[in-house]
C-alpha atoms as a PDB file:
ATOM      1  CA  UNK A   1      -0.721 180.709  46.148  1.00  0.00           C
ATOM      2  CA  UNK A   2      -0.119 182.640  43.076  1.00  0.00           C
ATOM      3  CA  UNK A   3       1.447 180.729  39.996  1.00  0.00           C
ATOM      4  CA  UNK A   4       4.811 182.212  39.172  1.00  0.00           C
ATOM      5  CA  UNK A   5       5.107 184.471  35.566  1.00  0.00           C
ATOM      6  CA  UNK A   6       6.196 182.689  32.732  1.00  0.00           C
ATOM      7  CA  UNK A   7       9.395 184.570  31.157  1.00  0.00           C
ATOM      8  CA  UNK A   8      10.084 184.172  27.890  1.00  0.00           C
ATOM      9  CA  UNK A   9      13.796 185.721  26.000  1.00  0.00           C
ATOM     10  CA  UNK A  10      12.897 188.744  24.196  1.00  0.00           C
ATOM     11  CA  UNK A  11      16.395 191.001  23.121  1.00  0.00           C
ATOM     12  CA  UNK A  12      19.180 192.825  24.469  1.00  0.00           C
ATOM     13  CA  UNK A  13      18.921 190.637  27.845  1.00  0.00           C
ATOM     14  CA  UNK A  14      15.409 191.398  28.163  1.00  0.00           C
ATOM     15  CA  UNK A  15      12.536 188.990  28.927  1.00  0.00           C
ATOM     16  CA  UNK A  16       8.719 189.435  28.919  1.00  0.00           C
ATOM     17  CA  UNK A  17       5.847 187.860  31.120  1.00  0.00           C
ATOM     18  CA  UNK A  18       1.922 188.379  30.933  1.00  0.00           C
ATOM     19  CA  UNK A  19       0.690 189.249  34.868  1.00  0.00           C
ATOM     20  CA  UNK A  20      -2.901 188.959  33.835  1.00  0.00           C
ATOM     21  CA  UNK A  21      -3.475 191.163  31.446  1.00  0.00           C
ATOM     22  CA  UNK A  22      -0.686 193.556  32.583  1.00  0.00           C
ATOM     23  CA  UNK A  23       2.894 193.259  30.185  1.00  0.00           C
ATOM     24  CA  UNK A  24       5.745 193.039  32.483  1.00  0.00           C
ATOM     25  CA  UNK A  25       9.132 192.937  31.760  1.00  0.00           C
ATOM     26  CA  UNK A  26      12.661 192.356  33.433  1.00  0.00           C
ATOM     27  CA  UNK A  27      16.486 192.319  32.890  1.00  0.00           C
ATOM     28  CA  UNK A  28      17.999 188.983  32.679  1.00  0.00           C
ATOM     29  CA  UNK A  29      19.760 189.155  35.859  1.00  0.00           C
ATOM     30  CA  UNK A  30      16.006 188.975  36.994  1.00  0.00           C
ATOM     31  CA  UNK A  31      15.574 193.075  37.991  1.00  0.00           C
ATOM     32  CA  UNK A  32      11.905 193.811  37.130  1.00  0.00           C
ATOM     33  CA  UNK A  33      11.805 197.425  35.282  1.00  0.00           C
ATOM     34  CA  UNK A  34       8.627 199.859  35.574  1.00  0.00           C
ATOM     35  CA  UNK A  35       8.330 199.901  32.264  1.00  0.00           C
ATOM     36  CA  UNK A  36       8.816 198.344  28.794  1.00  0.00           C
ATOM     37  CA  UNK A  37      11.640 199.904  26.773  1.00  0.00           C
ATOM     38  CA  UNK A  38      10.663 200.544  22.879  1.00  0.00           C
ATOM     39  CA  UNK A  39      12.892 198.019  21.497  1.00  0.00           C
ATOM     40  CA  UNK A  40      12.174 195.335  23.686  1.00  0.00           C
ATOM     41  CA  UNK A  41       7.928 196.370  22.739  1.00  0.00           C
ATOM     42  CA  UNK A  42       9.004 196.889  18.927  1.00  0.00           C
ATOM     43  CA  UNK A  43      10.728 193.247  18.499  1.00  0.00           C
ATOM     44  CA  UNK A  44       8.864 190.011  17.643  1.00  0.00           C
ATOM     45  CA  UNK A  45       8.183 188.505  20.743  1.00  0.00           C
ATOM     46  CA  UNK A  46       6.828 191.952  21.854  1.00  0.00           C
ATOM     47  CA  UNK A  47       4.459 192.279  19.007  1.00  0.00           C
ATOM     48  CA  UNK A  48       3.337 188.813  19.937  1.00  0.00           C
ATOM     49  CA  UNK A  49       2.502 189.295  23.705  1.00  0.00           C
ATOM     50  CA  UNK A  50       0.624 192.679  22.600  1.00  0.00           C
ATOM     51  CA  UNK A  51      -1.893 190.439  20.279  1.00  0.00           C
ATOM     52  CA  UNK A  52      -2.260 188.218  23.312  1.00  0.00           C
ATOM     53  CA  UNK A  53      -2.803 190.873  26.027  1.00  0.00           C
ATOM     54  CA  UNK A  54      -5.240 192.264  23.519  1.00  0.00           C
ATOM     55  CA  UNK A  55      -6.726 188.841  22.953  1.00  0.00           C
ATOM     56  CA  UNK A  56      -7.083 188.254  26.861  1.00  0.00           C
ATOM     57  CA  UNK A  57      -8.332 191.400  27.596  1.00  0.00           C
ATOM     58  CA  UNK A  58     -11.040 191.339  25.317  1.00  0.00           C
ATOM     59  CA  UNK A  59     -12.192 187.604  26.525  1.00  0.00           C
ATOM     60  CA  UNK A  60     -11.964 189.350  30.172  1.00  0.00           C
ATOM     61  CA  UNK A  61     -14.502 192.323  29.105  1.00  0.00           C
ATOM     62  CA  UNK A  62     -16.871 189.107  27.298  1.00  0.00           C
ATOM     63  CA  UNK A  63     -16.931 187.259  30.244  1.00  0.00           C
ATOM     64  CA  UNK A  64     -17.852 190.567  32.586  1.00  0.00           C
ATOM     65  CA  UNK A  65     -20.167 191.525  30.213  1.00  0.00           C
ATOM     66  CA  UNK A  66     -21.874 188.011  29.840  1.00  0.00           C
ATOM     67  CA  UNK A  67     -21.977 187.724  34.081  1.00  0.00           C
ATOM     68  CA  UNK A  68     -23.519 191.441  33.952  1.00  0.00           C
ATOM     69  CA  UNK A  69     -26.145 189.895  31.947  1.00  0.00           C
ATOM     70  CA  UNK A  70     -27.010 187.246  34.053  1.00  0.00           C
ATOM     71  CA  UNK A  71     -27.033 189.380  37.286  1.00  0.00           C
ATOM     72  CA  UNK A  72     -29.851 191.645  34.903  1.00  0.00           C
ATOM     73  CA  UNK A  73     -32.065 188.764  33.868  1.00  0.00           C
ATOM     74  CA  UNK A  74     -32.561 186.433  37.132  1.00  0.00           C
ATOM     75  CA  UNK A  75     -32.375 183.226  35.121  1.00  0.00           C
ATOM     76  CA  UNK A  76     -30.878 180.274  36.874  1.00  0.00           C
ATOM     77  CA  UNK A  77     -27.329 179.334  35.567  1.00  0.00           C
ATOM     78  CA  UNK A  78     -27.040 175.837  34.858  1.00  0.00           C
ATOM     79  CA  UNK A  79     -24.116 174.630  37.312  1.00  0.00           C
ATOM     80  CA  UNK A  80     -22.757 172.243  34.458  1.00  0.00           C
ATOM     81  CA  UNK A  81     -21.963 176.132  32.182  1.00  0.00           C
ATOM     82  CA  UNK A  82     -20.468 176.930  35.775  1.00  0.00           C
ATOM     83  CA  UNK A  83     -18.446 174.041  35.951  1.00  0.00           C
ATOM     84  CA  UNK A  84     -17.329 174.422  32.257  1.00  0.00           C
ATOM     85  CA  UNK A  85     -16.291 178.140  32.614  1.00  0.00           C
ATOM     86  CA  UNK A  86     -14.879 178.277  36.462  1.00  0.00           C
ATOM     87  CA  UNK A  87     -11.144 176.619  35.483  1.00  0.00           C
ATOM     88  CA  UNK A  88     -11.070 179.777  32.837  1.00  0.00           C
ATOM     89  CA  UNK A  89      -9.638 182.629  35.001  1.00  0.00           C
ATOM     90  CA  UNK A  90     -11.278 185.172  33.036  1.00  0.00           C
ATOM     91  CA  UNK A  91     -14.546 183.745  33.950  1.00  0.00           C
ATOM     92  CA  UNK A  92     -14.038 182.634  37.451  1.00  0.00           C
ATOM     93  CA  UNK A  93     -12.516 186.415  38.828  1.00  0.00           C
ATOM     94  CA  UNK A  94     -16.008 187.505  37.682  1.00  0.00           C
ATOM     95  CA  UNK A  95     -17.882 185.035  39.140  1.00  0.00           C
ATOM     96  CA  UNK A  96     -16.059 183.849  42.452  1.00  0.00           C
ATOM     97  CA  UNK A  97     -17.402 186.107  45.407  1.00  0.00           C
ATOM     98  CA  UNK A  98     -20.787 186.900  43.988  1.00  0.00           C
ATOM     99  CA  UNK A  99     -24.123 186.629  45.974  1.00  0.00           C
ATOM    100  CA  UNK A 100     -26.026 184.050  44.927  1.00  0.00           C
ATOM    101  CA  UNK A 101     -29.037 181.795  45.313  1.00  0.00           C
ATOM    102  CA  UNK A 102     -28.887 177.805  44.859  1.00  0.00           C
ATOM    103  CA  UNK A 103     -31.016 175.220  46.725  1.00  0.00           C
ATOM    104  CA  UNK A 104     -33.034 177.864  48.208  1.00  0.00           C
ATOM    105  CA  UNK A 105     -30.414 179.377  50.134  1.00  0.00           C
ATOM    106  CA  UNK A 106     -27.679 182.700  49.663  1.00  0.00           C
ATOM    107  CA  UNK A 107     -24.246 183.068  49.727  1.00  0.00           C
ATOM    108  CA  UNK A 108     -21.182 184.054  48.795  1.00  0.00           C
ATOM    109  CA  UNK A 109     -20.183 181.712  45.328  1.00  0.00           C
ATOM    110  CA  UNK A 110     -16.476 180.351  46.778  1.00  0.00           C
ATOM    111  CA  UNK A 111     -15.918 177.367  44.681  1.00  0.00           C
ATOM    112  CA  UNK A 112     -17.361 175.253  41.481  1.00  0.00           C
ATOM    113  CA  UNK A 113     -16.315 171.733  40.934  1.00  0.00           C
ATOM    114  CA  UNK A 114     -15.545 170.004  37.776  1.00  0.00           C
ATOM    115  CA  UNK A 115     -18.859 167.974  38.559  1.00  0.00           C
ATOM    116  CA  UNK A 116     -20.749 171.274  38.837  1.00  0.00           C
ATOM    117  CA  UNK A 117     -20.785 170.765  42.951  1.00  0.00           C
ATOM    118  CA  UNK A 118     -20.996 174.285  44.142  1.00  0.00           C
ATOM    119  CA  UNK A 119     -19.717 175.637  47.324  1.00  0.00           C
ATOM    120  CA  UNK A 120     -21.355 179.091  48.888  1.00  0.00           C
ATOM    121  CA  UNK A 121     -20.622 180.372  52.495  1.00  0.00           C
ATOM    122  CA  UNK A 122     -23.627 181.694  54.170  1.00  0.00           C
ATOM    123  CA  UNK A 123     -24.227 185.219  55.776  1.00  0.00           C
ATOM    124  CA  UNK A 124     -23.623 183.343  59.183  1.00  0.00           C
ATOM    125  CA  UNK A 125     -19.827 182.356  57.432  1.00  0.00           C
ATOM    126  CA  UNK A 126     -20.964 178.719  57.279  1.00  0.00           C
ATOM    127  CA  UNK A 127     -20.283 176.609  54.103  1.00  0.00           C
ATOM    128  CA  UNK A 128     -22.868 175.081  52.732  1.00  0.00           C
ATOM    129  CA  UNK A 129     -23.089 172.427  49.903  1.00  0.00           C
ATOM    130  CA  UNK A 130     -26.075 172.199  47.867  1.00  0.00           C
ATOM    131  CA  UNK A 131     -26.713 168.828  45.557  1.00  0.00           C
ATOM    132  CA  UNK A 132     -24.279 168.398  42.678  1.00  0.00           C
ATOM    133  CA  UNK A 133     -26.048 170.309  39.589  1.00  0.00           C
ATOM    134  CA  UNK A 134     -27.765 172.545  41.662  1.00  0.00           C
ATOM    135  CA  UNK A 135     -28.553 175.987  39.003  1.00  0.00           C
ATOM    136  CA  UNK A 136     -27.423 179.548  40.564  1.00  0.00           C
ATOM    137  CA  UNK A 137     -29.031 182.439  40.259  1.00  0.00           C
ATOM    138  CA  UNK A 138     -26.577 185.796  40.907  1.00  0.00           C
ATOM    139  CA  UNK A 139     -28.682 188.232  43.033  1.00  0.00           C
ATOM    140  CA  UNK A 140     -29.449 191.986  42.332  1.00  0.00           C
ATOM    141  CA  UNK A 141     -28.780 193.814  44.968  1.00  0.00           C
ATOM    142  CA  UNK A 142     -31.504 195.728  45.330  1.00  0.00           C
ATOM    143  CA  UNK A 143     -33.130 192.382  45.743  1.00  0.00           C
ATOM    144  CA  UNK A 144     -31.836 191.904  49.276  1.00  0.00           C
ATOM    145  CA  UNK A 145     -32.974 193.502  52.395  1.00  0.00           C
ATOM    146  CA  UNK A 146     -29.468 194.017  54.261  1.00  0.00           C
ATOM    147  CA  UNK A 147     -26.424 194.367  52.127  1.00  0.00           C
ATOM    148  CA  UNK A 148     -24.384 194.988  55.329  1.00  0.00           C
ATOM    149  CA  UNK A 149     -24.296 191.235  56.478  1.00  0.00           C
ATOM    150  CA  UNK A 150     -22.449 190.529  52.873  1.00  0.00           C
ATOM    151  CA  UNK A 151     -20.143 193.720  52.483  1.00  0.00           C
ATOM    152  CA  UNK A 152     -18.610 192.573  56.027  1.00  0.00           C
ATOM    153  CA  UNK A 153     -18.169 188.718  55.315  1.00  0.00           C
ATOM    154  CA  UNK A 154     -16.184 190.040  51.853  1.00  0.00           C
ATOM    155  CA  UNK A 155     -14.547 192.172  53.890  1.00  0.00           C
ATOM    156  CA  UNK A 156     -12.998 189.311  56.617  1.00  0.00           C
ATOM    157  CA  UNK A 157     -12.222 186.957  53.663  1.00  0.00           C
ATOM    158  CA  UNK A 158     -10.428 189.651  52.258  1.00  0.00           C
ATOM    159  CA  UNK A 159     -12.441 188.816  49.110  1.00  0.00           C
ATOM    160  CA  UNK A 160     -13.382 191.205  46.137  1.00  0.00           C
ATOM    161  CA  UNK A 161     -16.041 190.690  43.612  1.00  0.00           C
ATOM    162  CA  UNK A 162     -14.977 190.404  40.024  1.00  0.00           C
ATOM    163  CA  UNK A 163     -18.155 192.772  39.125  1.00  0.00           C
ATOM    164  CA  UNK A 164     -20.164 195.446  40.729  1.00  0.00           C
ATOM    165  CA  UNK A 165     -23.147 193.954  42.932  1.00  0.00           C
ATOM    166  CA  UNK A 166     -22.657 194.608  46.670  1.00  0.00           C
ATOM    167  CA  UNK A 167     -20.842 198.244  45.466  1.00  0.00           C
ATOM    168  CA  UNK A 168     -23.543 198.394  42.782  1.00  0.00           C
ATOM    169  CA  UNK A 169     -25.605 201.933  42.931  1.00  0.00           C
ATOM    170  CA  UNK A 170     -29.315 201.262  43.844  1.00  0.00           C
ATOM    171  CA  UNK A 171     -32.489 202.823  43.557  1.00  0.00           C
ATOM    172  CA  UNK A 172     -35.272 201.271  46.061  1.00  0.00           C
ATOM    173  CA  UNK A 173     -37.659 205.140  46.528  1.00  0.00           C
ATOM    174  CA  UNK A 174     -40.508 205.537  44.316  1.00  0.00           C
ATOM    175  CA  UNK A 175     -42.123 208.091  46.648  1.00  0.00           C
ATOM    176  CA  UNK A 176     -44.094 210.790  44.931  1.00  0.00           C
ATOM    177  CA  UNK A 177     -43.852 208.782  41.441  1.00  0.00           C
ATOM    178  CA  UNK A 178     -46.948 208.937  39.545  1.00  0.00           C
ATOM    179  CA  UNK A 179     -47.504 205.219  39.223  1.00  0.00           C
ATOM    180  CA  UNK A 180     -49.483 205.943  35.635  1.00  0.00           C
ATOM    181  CA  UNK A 181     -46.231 208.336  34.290  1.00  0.00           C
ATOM    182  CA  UNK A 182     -44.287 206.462  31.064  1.00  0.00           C
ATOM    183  CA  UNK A 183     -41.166 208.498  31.556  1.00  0.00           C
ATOM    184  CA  UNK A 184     -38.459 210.851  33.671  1.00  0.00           C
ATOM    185  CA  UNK A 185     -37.306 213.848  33.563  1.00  0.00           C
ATOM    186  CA  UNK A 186     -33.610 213.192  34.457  1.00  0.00           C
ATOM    187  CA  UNK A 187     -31.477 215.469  33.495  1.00  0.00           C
ATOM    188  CA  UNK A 188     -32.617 219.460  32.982  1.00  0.00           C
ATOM    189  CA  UNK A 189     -31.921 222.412  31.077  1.00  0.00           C
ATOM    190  CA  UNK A 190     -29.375 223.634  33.399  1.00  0.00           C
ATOM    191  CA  UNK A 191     -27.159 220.501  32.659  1.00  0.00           C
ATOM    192  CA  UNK A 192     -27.767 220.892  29.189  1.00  0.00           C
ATOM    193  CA  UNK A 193     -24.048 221.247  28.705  1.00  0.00           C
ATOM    194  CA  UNK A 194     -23.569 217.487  29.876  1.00  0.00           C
ATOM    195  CA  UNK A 195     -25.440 216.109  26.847  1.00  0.00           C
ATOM    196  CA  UNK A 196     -22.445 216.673  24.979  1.00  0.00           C
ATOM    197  CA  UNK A 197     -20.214 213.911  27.180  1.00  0.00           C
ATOM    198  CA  UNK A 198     -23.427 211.395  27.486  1.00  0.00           C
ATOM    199  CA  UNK A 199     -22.673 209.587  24.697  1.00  0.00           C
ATOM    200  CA  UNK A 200     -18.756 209.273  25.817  1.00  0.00           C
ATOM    201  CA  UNK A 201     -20.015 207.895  29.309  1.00  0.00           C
ATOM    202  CA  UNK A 202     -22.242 205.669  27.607  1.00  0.00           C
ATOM    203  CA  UNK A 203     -19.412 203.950  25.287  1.00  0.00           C
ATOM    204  CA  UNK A 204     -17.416 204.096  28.654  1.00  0.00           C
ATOM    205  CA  UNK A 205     -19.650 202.108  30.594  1.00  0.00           C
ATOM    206  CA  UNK A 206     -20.343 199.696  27.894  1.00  0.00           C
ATOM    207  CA  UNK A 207     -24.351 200.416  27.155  1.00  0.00           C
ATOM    208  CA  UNK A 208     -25.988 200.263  23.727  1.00  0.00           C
ATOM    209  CA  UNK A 209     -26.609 203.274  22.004  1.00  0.00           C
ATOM    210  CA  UNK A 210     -30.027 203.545  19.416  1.00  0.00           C
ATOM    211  CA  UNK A 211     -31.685 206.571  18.583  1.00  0.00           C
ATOM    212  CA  UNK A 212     -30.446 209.119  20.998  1.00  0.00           C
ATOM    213  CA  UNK A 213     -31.050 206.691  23.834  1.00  0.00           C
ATOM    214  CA  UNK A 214     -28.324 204.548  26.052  1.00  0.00           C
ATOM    215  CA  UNK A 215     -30.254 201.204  26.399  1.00  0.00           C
ATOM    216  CA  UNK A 216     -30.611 198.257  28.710  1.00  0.00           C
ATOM    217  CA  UNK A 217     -32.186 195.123  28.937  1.00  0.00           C
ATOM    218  CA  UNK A 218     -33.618 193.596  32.181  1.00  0.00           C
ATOM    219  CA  UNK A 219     -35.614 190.488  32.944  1.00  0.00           C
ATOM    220  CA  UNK A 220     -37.713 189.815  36.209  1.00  0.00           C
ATOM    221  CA  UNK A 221     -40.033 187.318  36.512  1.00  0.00           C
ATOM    222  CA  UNK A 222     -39.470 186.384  33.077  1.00  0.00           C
ATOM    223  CA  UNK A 223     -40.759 189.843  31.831  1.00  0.00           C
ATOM    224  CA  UNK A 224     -38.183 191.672  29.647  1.00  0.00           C
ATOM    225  CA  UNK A 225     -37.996 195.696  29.311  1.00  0.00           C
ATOM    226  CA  UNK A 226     -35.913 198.032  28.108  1.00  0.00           C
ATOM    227  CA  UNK A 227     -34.735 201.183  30.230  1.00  0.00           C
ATOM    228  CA  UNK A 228     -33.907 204.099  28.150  1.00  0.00           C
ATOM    229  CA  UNK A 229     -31.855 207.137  29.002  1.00  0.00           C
ATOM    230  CA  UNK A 230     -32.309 209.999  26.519  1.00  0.00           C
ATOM    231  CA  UNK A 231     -28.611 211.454  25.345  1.00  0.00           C
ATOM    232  CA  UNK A 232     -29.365 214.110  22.967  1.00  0.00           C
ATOM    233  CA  UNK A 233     -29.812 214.309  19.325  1.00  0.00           C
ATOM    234  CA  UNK A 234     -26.626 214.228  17.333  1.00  0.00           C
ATOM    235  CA  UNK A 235     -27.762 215.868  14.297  1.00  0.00           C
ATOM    236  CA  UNK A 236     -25.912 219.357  13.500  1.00  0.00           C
ATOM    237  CA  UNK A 237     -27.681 222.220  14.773  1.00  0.00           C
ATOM    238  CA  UNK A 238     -29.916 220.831  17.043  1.00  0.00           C
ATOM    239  CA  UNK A 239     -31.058 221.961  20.203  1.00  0.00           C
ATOM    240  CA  UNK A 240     -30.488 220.357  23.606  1.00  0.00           C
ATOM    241  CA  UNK A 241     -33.390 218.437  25.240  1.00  0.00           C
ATOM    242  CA  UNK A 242     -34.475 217.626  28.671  1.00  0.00           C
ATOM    243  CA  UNK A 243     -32.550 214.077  29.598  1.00  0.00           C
ATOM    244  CA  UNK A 244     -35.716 211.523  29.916  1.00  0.00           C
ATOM    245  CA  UNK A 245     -35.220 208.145  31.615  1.00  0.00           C
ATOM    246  CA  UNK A 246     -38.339 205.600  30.036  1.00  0.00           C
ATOM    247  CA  UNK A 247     -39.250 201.673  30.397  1.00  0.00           C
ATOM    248  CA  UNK A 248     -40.546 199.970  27.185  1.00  0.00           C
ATOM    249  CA  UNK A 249     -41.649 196.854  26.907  1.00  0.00           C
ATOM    250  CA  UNK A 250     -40.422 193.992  24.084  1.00  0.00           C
ATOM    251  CA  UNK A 251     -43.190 195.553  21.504  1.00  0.00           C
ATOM    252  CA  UNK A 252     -41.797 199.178  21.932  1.00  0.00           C
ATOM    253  CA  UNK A 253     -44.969 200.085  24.631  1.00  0.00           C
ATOM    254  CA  UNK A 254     -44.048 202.605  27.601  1.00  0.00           C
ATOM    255  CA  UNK A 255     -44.286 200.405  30.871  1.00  0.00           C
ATOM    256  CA  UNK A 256     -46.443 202.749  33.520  1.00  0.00           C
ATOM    257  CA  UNK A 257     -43.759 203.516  36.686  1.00  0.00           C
ATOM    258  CA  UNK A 258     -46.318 201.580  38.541  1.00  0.00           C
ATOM    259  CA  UNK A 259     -45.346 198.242  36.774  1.00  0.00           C
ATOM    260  CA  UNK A 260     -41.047 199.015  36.179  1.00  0.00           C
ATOM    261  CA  UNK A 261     -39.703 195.963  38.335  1.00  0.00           C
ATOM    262  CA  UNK A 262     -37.509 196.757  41.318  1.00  0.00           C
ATOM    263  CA  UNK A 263     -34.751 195.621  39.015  1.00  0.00           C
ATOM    264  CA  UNK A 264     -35.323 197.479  36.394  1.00  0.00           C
ATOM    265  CA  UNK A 265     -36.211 200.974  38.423  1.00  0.00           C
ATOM    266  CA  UNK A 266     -32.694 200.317  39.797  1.00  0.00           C
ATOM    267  CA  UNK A 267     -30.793 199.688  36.876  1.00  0.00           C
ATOM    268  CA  UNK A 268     -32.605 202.683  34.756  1.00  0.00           C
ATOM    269  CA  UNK A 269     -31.564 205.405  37.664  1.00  0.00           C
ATOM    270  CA  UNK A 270     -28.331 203.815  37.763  1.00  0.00           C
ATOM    271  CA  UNK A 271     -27.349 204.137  34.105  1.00  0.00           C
ATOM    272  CA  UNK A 272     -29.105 207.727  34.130  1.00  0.00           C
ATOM    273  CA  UNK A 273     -26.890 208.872  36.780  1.00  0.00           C
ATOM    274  CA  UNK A 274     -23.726 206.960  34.708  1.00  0.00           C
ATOM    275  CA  UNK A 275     -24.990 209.233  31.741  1.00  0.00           C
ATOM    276  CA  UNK A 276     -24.791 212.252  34.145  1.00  0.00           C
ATOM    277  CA  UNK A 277     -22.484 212.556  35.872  1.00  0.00           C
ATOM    278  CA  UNK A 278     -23.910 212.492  39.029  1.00  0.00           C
ATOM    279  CA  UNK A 279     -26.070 214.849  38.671  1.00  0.00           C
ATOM    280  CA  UNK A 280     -29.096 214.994  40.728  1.00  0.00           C
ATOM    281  CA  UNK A 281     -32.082 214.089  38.381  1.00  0.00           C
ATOM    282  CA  UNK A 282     -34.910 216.155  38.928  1.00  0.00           C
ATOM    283  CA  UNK A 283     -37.488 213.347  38.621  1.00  0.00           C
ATOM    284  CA  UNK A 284     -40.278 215.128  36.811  1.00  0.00           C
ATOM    285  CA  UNK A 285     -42.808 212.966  34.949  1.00  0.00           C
ATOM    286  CA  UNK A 286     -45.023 213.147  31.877  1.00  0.00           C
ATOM    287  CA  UNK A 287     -47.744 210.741  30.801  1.00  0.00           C
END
């Protein structure tokens, strides 16, 4: 059931309500307008619900961010954090609906009780109930064999996942990878004209940008590397480069294709072909 808006007076017979992060706004004969006039935005009330809808939305890109993180590293979330954070919309749209492994078992994460009891439905659509403190791990993807069997249980709930991981991109071919290569040819001269929005789509899609490379950090099997996707050099005058796609390791090493994790192969073609456009990369490899 959803909880009713909370209108508060603003002026000339005007009040304003926070739908989520979305302003809304309505006469006071209770007609909801498309859209905010200037005066009713300009007064004080206005000005106040724009620092909160600013406030809110950047807790709701935190708590995205922070889930995205644990769906990249593996490690087992403590249910007690779960338990803490679930009451907290911002945290619990991200979370509720996500594949996930506790006691051994998957499912779909449905529910998180104040004692950290969590409650997952199975691929089968059974509920199960794993021991109170149980830790949950959120599942890549590219981890599972089938992602059918989960796509169609969200889709008879009706449910939708607060962050990308049964829509999430994936990368399982390595065929005709050099398994001794340290790096990717991604992106060639004939796209050179794209290296000059890379850096745009990078902000965009929220990676870290160091040295003419969009970064990210992955951890399997307690192993942490850094993919890098090359975006061009921004000094004046320079000259476009081939788009490279590379795997270090924590003391700046190139990780050998032969030992990037399934994880991290994934998430490195992903963000290449985020950087991209779509492009098709051309997968050439140097040593």
């Amino acid at each position: 059931m959803m909880t009713p808006l909370a209108w508060v007076p603003a002026i000339h017979g005007h009040e304003l309500g926070l739908d989520g992060t979305n302003l809304r706004c309505r006469k006071t004969n209770g007609q909801v307008l498309k859209s905010i006039p200037g005066a009713v935005r300009r007064s004080p009330v206005g000005e106040q619900f724009a620092v909160l809808q600013e406030q809110l939305a950047r807790h709701e890109k935190e708590c995205r961010a922070t889930v995205e993180s644990w769906l990249l590293c593996g490690i087992p979330v403590p249910a007690g954090l779960l338990a803490r954070v679930w009451p907290d919309p911002g945290w619990r749209t991200r979370l509720r609906y996500l594949v996930v492994r506790v006691d051994g078992r998957t499912g779909l994460l449905e529910k998180v009780s104040a004692e950290g009891r969590v409650c997952v439905r199975e691929e089968d659509g059974a509920p199960y109930e794993p021991p109170t403190g149980s830790p949950v791990t959120l599942v890549h993807p590219v981890l599972l064999d089938d992602l059918q069997p989960w796509r169609r249980l969200l889709e008879e709930r009706g449910a939708t996942q607060g962050i990308e991981q049964m829509s999430r991109r994936i990368h399982r071919s390595r065929e005709g990878s050099d398994p001794g290569a340290t790096g990717i040819d991604v992106c060639g001269e004939e796209h050179a004209e794209l290296f000059g929005f890379a850096r745009s789509r990078a902000a965009e899609h929220g990676f870290d940008v160091r040295g003419g490379f969009a970064v990210l950090r992955i951890t399997e099997r307690g192993v942490t590397v850094e993919a890098r996707c090359w975006l061009g050099s921004d000094e004046p005058g320079s000259s476009p480069e081939t788009g490279r796609l590379v795997w270090v390791d924590e003391a700046e090493r190139p990780v050998p294709l032969g030992e990037v994790g399934p994880v991290a192969w994934s998430e490195g073609w992903r963000m290449a072909e985020l950087m991209y456009g779509g492009t098709e990369p051309r997968g050439s490899e140097d040593r």
